[in-house]
C-alpha atoms as a PDB file:
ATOM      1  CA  UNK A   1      67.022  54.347  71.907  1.00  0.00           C
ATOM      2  CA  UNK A   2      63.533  55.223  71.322  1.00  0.00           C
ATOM      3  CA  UNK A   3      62.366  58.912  71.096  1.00  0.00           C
ATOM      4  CA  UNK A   4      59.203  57.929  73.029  1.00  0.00           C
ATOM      5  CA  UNK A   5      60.978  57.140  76.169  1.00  0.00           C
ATOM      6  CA  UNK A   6      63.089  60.452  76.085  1.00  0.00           C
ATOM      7  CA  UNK A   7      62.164  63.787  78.046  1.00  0.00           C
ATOM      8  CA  UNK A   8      61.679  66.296  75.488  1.00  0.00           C
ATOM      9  CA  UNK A   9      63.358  69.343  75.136  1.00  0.00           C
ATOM     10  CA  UNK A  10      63.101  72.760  73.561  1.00  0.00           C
ATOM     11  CA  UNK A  11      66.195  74.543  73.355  1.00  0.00           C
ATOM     12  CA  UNK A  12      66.915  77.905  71.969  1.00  0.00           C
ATOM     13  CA  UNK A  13      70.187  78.802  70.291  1.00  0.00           C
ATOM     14  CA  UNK A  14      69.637  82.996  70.870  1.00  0.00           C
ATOM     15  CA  UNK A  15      71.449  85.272  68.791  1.00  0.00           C
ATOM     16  CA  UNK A  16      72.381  89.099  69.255  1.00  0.00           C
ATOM     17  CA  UNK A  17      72.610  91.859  66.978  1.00  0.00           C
ATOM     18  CA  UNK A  18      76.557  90.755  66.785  1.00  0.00           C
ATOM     19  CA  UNK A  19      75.805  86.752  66.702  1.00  0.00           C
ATOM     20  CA  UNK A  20      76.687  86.186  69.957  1.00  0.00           C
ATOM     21  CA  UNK A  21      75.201  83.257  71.468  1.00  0.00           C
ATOM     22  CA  UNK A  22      73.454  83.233  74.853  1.00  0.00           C
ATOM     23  CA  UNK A  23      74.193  80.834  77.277  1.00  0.00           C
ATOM     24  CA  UNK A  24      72.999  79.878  80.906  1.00  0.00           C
ATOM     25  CA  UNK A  25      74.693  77.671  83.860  1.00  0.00           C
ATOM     26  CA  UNK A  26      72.643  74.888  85.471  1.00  0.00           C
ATOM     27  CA  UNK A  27      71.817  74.716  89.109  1.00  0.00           C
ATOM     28  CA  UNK A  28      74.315  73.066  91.117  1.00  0.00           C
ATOM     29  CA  UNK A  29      71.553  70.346  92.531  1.00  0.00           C
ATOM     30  CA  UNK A  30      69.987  69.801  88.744  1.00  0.00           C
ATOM     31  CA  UNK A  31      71.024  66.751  86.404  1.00  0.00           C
ATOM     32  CA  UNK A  32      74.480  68.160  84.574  1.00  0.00           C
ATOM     33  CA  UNK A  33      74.192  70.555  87.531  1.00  0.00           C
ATOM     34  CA  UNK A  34      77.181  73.536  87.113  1.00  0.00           C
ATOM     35  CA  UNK A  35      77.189  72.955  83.503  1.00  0.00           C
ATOM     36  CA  UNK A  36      76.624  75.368  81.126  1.00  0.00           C
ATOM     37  CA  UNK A  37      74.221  75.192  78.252  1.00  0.00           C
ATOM     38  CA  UNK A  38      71.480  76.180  75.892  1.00  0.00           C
ATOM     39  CA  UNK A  39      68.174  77.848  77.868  1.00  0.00           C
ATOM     40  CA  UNK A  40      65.284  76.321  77.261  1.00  0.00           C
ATOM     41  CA  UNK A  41      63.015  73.430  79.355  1.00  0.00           C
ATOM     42  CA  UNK A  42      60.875  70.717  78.610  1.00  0.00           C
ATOM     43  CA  UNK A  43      57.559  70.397  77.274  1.00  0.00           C
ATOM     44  CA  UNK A  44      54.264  70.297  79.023  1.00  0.00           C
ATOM     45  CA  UNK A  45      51.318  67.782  78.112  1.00  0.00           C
ATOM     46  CA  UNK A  46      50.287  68.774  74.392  1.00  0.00           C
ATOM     47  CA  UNK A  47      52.339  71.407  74.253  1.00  0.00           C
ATOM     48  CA  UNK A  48      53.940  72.122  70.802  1.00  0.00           C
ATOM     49  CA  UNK A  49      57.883  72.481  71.056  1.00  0.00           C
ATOM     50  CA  UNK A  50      57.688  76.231  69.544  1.00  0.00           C
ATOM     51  CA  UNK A  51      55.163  76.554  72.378  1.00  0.00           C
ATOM     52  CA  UNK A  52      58.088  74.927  75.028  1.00  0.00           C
ATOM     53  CA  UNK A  53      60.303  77.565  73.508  1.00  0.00           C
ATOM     54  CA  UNK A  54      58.468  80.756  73.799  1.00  0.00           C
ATOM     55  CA  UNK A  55      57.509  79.909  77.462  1.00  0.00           C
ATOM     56  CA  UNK A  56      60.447  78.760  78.378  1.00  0.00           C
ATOM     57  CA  UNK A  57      62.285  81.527  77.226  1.00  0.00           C
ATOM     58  CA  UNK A  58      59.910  84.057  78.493  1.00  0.00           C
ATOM     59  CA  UNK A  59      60.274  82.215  81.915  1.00  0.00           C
ATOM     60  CA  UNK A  60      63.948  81.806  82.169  1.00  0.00           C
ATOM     61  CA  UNK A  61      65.860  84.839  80.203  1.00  0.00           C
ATOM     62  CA  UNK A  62      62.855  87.241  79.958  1.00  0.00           C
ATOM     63  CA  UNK A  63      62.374  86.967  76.529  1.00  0.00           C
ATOM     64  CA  UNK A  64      59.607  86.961  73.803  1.00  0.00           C
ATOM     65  CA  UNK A  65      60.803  85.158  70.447  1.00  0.00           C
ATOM     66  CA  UNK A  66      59.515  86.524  67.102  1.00  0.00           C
ATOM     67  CA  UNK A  67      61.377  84.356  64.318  1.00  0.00           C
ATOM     68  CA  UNK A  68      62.592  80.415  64.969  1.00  0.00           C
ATOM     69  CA  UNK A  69      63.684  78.218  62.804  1.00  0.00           C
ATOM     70  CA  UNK A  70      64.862  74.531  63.640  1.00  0.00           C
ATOM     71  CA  UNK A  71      68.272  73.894  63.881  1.00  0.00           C
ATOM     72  CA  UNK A  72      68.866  70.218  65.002  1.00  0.00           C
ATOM     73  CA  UNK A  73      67.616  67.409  67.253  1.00  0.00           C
ATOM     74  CA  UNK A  74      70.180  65.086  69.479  1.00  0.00           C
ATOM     75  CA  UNK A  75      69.213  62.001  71.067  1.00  0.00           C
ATOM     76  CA  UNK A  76      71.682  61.545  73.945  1.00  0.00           C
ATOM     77  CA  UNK A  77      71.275  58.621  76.536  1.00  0.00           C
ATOM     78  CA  UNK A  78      73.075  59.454  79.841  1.00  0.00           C
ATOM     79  CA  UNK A  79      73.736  56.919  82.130  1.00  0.00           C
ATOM     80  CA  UNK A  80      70.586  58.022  84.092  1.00  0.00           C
ATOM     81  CA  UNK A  81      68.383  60.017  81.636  1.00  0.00           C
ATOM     82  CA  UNK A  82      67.947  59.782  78.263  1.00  0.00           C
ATOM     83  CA  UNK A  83      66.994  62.995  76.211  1.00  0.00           C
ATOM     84  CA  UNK A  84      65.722  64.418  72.722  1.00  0.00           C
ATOM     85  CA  UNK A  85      66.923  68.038  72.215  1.00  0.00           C
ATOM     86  CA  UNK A  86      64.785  69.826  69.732  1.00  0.00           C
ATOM     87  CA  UNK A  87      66.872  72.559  69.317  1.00  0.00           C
ATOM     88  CA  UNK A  88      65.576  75.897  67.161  1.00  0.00           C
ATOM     89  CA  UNK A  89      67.903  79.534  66.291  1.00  0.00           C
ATOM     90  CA  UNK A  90      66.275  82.069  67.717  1.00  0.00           C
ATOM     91  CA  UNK A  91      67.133  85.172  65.352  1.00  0.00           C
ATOM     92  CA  UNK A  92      64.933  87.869  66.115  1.00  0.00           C
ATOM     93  CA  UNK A  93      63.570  88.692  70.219  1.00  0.00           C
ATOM     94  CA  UNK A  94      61.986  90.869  72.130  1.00  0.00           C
ATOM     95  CA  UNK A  95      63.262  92.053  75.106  1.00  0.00           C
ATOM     96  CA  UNK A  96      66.758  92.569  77.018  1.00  0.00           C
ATOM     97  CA  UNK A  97      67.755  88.976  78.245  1.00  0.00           C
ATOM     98  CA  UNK A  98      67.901  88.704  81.679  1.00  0.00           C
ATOM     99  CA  UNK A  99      68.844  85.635  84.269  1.00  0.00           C
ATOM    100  CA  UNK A 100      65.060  85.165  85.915  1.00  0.00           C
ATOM    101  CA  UNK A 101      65.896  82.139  87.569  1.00  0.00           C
ATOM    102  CA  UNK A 102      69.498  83.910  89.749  1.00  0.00           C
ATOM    103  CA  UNK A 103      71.456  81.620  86.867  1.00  0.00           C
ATOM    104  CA  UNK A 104      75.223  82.919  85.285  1.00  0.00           C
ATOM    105  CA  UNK A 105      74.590  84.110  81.911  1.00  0.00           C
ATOM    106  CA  UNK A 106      76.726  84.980  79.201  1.00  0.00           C
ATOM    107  CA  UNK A 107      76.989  86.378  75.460  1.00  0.00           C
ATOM    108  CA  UNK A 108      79.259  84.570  73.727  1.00  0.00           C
ATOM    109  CA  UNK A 109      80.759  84.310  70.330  1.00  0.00           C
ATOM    110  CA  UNK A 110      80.493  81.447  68.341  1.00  0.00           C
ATOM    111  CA  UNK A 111      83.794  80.238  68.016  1.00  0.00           C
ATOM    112  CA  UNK A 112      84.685  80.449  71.575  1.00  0.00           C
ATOM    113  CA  UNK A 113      82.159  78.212  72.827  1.00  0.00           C
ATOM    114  CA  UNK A 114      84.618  75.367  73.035  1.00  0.00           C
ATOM    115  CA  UNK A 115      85.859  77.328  76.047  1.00  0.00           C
ATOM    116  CA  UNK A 116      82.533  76.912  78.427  1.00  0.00           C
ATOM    117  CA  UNK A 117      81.358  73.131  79.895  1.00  0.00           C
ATOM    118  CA  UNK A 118      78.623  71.456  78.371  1.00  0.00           C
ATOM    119  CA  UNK A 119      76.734  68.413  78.899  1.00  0.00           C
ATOM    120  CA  UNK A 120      77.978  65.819  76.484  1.00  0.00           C
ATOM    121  CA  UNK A 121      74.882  65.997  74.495  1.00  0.00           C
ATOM    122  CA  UNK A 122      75.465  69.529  73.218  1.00  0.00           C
ATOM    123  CA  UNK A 123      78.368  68.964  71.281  1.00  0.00           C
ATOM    124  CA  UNK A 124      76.740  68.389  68.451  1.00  0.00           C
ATOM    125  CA  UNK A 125      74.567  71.620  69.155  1.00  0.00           C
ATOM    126  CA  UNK A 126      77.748  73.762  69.360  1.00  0.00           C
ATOM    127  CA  UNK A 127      78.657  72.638  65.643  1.00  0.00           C
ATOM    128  CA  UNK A 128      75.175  73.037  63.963  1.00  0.00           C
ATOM    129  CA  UNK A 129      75.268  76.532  65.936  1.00  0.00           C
ATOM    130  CA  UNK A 130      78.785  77.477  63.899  1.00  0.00           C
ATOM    131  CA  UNK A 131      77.825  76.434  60.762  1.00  0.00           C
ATOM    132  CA  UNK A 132      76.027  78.046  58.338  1.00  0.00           C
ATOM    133  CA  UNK A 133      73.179  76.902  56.360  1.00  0.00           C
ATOM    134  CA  UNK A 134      74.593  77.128  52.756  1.00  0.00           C
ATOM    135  CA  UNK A 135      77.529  75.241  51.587  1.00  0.00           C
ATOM    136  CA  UNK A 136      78.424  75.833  48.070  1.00  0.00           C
ATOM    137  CA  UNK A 137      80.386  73.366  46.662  1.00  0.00           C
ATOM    138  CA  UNK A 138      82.761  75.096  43.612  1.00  0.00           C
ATOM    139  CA  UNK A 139      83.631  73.474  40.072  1.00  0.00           C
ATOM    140  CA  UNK A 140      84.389  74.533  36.663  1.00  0.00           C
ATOM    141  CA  UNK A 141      85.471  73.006  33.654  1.00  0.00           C
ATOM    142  CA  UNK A 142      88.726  75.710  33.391  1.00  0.00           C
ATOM    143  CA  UNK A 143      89.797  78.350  35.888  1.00  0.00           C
ATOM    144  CA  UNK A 144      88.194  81.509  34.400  1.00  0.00           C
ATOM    145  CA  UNK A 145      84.901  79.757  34.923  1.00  0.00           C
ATOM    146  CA  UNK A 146      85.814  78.893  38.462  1.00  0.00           C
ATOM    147  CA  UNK A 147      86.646  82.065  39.168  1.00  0.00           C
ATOM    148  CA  UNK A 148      83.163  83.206  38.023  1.00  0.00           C
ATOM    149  CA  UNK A 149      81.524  80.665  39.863  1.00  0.00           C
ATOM    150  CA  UNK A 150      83.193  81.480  43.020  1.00  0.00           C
ATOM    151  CA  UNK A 151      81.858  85.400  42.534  1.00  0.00           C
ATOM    152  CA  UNK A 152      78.487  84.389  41.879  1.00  0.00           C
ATOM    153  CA  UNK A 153      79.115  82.535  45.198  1.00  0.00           C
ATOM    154  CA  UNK A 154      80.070  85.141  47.290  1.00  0.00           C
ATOM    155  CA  UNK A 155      76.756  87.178  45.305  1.00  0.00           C
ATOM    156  CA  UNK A 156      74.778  84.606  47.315  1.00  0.00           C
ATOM    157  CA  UNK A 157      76.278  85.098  50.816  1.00  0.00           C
ATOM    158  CA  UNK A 158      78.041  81.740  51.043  1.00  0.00           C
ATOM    159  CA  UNK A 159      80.468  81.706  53.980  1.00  0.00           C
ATOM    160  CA  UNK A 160      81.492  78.097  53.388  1.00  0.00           C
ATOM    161  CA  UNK A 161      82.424  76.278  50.253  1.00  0.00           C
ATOM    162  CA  UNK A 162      84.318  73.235  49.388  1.00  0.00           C
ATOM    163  CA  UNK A 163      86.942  73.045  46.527  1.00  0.00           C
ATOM    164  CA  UNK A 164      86.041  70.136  44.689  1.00  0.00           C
ATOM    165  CA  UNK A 165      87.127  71.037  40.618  1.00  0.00           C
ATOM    166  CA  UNK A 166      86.404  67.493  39.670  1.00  0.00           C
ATOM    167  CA  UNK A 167      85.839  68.953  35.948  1.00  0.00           C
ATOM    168  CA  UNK A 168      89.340  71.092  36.287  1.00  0.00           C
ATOM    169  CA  UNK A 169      93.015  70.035  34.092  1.00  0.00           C
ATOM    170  CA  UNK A 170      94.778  69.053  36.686  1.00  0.00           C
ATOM    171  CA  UNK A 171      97.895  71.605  35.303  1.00  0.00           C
ATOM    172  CA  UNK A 172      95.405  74.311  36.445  1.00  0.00           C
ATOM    173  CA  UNK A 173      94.322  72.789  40.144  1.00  0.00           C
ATOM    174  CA  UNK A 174      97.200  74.600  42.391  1.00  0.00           C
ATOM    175  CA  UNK A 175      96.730  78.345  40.824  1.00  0.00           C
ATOM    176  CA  UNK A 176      92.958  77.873  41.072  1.00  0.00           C
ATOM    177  CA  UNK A 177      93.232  76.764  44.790  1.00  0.00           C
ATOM    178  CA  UNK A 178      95.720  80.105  45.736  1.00  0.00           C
ATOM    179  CA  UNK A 179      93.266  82.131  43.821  1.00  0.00           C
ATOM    180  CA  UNK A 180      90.142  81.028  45.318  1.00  0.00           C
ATOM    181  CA  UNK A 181      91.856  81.073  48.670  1.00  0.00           C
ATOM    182  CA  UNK A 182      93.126  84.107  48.575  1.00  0.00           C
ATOM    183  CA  UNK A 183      90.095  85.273  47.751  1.00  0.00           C
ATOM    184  CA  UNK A 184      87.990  83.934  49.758  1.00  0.00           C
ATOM    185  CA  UNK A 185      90.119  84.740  53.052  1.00  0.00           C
ATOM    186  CA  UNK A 186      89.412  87.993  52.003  1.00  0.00           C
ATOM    187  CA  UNK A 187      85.987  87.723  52.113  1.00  0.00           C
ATOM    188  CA  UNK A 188      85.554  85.410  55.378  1.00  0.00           C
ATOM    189  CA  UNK A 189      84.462  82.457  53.644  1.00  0.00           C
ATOM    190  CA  UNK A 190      86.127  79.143  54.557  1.00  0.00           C
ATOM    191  CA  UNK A 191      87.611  76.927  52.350  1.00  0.00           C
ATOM    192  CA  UNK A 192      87.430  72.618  53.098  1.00  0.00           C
ATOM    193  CA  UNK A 193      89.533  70.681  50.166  1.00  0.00           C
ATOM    194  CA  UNK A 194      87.570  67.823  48.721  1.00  0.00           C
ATOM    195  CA  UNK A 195      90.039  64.699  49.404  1.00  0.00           C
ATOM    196  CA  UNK A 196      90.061  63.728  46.006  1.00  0.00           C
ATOM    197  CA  UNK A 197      91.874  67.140  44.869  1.00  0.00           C
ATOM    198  CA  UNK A 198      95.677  66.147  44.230  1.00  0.00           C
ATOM    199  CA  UNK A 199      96.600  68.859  47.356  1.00  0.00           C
ATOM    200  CA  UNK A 200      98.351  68.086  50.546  1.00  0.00           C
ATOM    201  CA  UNK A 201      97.920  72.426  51.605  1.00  0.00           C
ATOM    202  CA  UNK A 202      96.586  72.459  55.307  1.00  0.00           C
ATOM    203  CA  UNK A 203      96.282  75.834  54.492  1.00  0.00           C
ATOM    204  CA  UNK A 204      92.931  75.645  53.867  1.00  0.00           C
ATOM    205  CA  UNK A 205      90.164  75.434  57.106  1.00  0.00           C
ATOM    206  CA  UNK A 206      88.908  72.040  56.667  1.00  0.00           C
ATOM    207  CA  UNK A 207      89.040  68.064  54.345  1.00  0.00           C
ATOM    208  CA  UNK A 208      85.778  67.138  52.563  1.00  0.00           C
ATOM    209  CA  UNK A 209      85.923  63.417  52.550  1.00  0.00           C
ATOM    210  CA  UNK A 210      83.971  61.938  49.478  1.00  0.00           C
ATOM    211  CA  UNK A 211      82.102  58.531  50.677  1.00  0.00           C
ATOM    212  CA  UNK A 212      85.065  56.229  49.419  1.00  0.00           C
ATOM    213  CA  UNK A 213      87.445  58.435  51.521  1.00  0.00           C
ATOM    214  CA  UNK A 214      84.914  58.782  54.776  1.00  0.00           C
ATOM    215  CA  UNK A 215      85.044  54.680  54.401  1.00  0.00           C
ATOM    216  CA  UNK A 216      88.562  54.539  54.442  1.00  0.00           C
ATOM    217  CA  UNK A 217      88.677  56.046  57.611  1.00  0.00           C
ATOM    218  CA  UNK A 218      89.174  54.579  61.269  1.00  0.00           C
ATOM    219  CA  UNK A 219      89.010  58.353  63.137  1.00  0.00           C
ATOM    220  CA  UNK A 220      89.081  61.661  62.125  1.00  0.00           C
ATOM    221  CA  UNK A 221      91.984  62.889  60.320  1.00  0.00           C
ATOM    222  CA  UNK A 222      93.912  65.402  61.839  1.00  0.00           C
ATOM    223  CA  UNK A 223      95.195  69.003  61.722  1.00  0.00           C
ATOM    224  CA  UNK A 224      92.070  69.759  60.238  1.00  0.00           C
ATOM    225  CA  UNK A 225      89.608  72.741  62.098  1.00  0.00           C
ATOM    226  CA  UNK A 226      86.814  70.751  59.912  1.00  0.00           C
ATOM    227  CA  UNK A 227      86.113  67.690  58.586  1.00  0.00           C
ATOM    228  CA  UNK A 228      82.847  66.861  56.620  1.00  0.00           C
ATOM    229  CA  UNK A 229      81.996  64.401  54.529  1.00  0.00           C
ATOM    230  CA  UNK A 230      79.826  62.909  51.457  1.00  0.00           C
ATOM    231  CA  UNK A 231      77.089  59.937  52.597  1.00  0.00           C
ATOM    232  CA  UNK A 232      74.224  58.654  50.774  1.00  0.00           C
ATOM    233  CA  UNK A 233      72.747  56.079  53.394  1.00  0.00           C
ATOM    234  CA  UNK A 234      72.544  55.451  57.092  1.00  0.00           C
ATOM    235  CA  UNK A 235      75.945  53.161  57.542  1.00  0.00           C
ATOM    236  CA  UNK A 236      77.762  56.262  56.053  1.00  0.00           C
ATOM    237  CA  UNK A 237      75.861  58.661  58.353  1.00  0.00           C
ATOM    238  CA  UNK A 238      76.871  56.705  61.290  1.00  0.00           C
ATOM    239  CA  UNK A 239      80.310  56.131  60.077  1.00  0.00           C
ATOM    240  CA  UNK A 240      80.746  60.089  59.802  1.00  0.00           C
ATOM    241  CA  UNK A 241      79.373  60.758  63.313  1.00  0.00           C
ATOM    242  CA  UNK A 242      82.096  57.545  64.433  1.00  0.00           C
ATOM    243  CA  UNK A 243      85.169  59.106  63.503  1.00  0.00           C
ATOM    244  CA  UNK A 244      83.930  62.369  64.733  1.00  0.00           C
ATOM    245  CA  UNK A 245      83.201  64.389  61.334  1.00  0.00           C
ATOM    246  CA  UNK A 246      81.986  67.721  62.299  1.00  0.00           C
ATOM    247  CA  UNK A 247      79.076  67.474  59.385  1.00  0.00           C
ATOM    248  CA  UNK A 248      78.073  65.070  56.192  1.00  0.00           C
ATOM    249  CA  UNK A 249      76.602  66.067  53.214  1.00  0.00           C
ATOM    250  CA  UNK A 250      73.282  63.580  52.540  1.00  0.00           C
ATOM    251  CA  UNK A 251      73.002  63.409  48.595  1.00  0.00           C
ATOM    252  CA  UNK A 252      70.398  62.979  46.449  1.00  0.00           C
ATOM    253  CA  UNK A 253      67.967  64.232  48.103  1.00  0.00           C
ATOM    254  CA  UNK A 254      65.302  65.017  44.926  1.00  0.00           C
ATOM    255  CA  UNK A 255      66.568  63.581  41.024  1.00  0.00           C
ATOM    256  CA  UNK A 256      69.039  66.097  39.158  1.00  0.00           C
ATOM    257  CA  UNK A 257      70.170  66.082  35.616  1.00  0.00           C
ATOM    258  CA  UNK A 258      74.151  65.433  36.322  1.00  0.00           C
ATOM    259  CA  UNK A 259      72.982  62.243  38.071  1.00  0.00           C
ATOM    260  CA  UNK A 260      69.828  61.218  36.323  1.00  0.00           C
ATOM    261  CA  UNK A 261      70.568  57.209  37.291  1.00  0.00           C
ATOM    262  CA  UNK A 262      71.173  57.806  41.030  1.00  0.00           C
ATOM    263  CA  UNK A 263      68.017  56.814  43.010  1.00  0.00           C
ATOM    264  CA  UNK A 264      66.715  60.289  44.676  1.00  0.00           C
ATOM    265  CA  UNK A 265      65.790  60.197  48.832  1.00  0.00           C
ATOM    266  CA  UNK A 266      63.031  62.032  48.844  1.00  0.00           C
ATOM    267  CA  UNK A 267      61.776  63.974  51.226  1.00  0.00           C
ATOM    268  CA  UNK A 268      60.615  61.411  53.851  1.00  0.00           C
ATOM    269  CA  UNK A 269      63.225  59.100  53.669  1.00  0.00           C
ATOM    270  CA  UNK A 270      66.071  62.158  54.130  1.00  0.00           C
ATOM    271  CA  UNK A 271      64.251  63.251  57.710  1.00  0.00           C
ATOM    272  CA  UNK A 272      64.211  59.913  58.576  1.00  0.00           C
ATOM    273  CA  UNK A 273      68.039  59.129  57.896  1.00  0.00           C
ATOM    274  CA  UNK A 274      69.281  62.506  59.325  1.00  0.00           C
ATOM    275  CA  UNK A 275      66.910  61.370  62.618  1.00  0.00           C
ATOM    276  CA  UNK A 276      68.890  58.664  63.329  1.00  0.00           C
ATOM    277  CA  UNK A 277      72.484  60.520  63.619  1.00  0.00           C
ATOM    278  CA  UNK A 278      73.674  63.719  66.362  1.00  0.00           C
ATOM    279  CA  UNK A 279      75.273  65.402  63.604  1.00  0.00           C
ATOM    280  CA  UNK A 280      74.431  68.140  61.280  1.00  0.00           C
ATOM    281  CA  UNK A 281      73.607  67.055  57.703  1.00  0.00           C
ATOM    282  CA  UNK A 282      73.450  69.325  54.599  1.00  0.00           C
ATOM    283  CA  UNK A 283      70.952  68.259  52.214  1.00  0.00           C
ATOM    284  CA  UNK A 284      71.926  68.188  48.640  1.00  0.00           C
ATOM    285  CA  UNK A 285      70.519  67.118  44.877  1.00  0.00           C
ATOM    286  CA  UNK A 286      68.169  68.752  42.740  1.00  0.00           C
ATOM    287  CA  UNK A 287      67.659  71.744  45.618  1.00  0.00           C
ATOM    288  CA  UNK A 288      67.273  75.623  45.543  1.00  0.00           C
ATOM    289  CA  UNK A 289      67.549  78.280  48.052  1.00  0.00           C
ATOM    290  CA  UNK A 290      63.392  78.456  47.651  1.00  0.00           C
ATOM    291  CA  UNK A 291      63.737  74.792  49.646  1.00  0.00           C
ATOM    292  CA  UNK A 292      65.573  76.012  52.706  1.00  0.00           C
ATOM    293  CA  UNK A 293      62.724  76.152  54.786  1.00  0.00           C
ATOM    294  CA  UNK A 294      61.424  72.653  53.971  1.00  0.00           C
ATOM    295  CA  UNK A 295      65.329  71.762  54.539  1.00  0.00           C
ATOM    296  CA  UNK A 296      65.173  72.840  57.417  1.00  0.00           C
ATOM    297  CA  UNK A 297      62.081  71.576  58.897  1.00  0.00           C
ATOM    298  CA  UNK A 298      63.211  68.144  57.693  1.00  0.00           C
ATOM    299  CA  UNK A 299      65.637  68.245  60.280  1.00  0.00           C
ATOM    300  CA  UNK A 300      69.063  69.245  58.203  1.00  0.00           C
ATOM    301  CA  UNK A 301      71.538  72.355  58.856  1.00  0.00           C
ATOM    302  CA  UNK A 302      71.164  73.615  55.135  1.00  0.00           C
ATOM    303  CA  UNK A 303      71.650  72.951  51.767  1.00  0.00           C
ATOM    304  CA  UNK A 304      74.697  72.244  50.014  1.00  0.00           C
ATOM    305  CA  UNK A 305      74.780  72.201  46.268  1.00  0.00           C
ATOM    306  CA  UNK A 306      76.856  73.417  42.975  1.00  0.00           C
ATOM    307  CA  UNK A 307      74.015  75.233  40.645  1.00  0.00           C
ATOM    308  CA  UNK A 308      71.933  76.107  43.953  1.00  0.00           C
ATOM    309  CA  UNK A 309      74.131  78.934  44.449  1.00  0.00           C
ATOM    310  CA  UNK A 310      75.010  80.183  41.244  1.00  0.00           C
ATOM    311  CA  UNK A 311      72.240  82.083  39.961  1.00  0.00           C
END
């Protein structure tokens, strides 16, 4: 599939004052027609895709965007038409939303979009639209500094995190994980187990499957709400988005002292990877929270990291 040959699209993933998400229904005679899906259109001759956006916005829901940031591209080949959605969240608007063009319309909340019908090539829009974009991953070399670690998580409005403790006794694993559940729960935050923890607890919301584990897999495993998982090149990208992980982790993305001997991405070569796969990709290794908005405009939900969120 080349991007070339694909109609380009700019979509807009609009959020309320309550994170609702807005979404329109298709025509009846258009391609997908009766569908529902992200507004947006596609772009004119030389126009930018932030340009797309704001017009097409403006022209279908009435609305004048003030702050966009990108949120993911999908290329999807349908049997007759093959696409590139450059989608962007749209956080801050002006103007009351309104269906210009006689389409449905609806508010909805995040986790009930599973509920409306979508071309296939938004499914991987729906996830990137429920994640966030940091994902703290928690360690500690004995439980009172995990424990400490997980607050100065929360201090940096993390609302996902994966247990991972490679560094923790193993006498100590099972109180941490109550503890850090409990807490968390009580906080919002989710909770995915990293496979190689010693824990068979669905309890918590999702599995993070280090690369040896995401290998080992044929499909998905089950009973879990999420499933993410560690990659480092393209075969484990596209061996993630094959079994149907919901999101990968892409690691190292710049050189870091825990791993001085691993060969860092870069930059270029991390756009280009995440590029080639319809899933959302945290980017992680030697990153801060001042990166997110190169992060993001390299084409990755967020950042994931250990010391990114503990300061």
């Amino acid at each position: 599939m080349t991007v070339n040959s694909a109609v380009h699209v700019a979509v807009g993933v609009i959020r309320d004052g309550n994170g609702n998400i807005l979404l329109t229904q298709r025509a009846k005679h258009a391609h997908q027609g009766g569908l529902w899906e992200f507004p947006g259109g596609k772009l004119e001759a030389d126009e930018t895709v932030i340009q797309a956006l704001r017009r097409e916005l403006r022209e279908e829901v009435g609305i004048t965007v003030r702050t966009a940031k990108p949120l993911i591209k999908i290329n999807h080949r349908y049997p007759d038409l093959q696409v590139l959605l450059d989608v962007w969240q749209v956080f801050e608007f002006a103007g009351a939303a309104t269906a210009l063009e006689g389409q449905a319309m609806r508010w909805v909340a995040p986790h009930r979009l599973s509920d409306y019908a979508f071309p296939a090539a938004n499914a991987p829009i729906i996830t990137a639209s429920r994640l966030p974009d940091r994902y703290a991953i928690l360690e500690g070399r004995n439980t009172k500094q995990v424990l400490a670690n997980l607050d100065r998580i929360i201090g940096n409005r993390v609302d996902l995190l994966q247990l991972r403790l490679k560094t923790l006794p193993a006498a100590e694993i099972s109180a941490v994980y109550a503890a850090v559940l409990a807490k968390c729960r009580a906080r919002g935050i989710q909770v995915l187990l990293n496979s190689d923890l010693t824990l068979s607890d669905q309890a918590a919301d999702g599995l993070h499957l280090s690369s040896r584990a995401l290998l080992a897999c044929r499909s998905r495993p089950a009973n879990y709400p999420w499933v993410a998982a560690s990659c480092h090149n393209l075969a484990e990208l596209r061996h993630a988005e094959h079994i149907g992980a919901d999101f990968a982790v892409l690691a190292p993305v710049l050189p870091t002292s825990t791993h001085p001997a691993a060969q860092a991405l870069g930059w270029e070569t991390m756009a280009g990877l995440i590029a080639q796969v319809n899933l959302p990709v945290f980017a992680l290794g030697g990153l801060n929270l001042d990166d997110m908005d190169r992060v993001l405009h390299a084409g990755a939900q967020g950042i994931a990291g250990i010391s990114a969120f503990l300061s």
